[in-house]
Protein backbone atom coordinates (compact mmCIF):
# COMPACT_ATOMS: atom_id res chain seq x y z
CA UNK A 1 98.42 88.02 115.15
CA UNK A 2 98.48 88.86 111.43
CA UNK A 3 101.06 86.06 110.28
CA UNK A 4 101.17 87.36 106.85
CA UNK A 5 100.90 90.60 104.42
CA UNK A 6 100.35 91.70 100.91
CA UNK A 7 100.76 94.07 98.57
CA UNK A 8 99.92 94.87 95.24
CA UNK A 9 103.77 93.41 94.62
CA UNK A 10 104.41 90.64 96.95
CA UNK A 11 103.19 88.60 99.71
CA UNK A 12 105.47 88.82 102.67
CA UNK A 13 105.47 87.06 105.85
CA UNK A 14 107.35 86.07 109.61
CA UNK A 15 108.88 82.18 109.70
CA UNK A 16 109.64 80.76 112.75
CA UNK A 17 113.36 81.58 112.41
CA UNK A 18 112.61 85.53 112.20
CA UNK A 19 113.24 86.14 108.96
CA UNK A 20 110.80 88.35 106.55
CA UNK A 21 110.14 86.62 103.22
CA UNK A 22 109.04 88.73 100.87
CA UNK A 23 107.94 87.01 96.92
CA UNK A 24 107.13 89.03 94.23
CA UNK A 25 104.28 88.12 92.00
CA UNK A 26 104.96 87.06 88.35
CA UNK A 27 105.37 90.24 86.56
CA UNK A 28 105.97 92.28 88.93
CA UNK A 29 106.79 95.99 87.92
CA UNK A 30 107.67 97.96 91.19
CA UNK A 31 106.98 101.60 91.20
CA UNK A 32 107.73 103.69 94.03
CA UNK A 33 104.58 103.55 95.57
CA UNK A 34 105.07 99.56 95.45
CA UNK A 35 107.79 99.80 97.29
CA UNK A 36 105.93 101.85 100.08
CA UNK A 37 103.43 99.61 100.36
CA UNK A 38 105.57 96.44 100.77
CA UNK A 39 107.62 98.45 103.09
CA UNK A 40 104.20 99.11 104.72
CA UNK A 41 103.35 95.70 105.07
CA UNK A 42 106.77 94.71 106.60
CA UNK A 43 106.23 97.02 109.35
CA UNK A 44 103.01 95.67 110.33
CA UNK A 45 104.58 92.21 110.54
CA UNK A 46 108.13 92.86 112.38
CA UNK A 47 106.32 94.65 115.08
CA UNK A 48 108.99 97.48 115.58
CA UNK A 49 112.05 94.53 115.74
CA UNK A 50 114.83 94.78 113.13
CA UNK A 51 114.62 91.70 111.12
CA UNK A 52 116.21 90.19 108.05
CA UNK A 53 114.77 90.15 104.57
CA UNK A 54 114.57 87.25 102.34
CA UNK A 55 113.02 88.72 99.01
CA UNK A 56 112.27 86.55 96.01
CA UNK A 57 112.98 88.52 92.89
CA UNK A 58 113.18 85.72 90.89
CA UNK A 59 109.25 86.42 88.80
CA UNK A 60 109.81 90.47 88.83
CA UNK A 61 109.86 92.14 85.68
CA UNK A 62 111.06 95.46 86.85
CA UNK A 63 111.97 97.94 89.42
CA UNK A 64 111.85 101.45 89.14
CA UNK A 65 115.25 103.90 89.96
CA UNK A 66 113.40 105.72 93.20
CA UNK A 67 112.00 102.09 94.43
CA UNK A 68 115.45 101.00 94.29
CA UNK A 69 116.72 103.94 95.96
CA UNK A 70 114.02 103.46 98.71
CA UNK A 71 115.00 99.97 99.28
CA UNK A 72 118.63 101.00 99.76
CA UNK A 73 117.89 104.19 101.83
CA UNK A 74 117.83 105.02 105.27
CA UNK A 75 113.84 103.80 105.90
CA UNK A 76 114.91 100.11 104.99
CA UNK A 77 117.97 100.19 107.18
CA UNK A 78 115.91 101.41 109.90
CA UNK A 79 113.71 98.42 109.55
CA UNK A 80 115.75 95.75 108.67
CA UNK A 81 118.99 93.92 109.68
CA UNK A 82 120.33 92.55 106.27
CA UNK A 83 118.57 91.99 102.88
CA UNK A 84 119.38 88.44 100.41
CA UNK A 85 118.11 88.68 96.88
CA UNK A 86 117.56 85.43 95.50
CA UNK A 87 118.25 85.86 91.66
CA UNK A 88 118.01 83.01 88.66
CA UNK A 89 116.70 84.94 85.92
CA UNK A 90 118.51 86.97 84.05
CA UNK A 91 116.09 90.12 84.23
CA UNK A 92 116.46 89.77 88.61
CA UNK A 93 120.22 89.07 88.50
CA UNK A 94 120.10 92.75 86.46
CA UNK A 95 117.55 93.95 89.09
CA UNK A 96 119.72 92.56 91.82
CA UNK A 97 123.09 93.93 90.51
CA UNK A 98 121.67 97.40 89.49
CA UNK A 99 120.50 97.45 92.93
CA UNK A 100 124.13 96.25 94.80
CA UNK A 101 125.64 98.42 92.28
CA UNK A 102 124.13 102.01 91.69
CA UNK A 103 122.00 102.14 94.48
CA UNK A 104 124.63 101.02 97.52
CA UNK A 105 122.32 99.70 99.83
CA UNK A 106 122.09 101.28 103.75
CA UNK A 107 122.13 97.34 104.78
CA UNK A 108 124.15 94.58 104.53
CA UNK A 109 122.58 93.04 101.36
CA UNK A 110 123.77 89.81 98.63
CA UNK A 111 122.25 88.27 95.93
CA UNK A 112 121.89 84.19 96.05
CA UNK A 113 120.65 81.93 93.58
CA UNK A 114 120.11 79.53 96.13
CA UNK A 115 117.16 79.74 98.78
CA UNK A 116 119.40 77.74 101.42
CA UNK A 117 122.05 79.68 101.33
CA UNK A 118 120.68 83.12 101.51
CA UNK A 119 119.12 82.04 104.94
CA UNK A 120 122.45 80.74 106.35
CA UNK A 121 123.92 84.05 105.45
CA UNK A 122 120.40 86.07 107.32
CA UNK A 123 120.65 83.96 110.07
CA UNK A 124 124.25 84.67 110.58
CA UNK A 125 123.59 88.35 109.81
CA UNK A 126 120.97 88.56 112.78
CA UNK A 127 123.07 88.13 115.31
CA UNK A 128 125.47 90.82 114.04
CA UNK A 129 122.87 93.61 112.48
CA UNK A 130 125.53 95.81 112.08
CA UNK A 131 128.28 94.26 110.32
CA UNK A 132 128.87 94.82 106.72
């Protein structure tokens, strides 16, 4: 069972509670192809279900206009139930709000600054997938 995934972005894997974490590395500069590959390497861990995301933006440095369009597309709502950003700096609250605001995601999605309660919010978005 492959418990965890990388790319050349992030390491992402399953917790017990069935949420996706995703981190970013320090520095992180997503491209499009990036963003393929992470969305890649969620697939191979969800296994076809339609989880939550938990992504850490907090080290990224950038993220290109089509890997934030990818993100809020159709492919990522597909995949996943509900997305929380957790944002302190203020390069990811930019990332975060550029990608709320001009991209408007195909899934539920907030940003956080706090870790606990972005996970009360996924776990409360699991059981409805589909609300907004």
């Amino acid at each position: 069972m492959e418990s965890e995934q990388t790319s050349r972005v992030a390491r992402l894997w399953l917790g017990d509670d069935g949420i996706v974490r995703i981190i970013h590395v320090t520095g992180a500069e997503v491209t499009l192809e990036d963003a393929m590959e992470t969305m890649a390497a969620y697939l191979k861990l969800n296994k076809g279900k339609r989880r939550p995301l938990f992504v850490d933006t907090k080290t990224m440095k950038s993220l290109a206009r089509e890997a934030r369009k990818y993100y809020a597309g159709e492919e990522a709502a597909k995949v996943a139930s509900a997305a929380a950003l957790i944002v302190e700096t203020p390069v990811s609250r930019v990332l975060g709000n550029f990608y709320l605001g001009l991209s408007n995601p195909r899934l539920p999605s907030r940003l956080f600054s706090s870790e606990d309660e972005a996970l009360e919010w996924l776990k409360g978005s699991s059981s409805d997938a589909g609300a907004q």
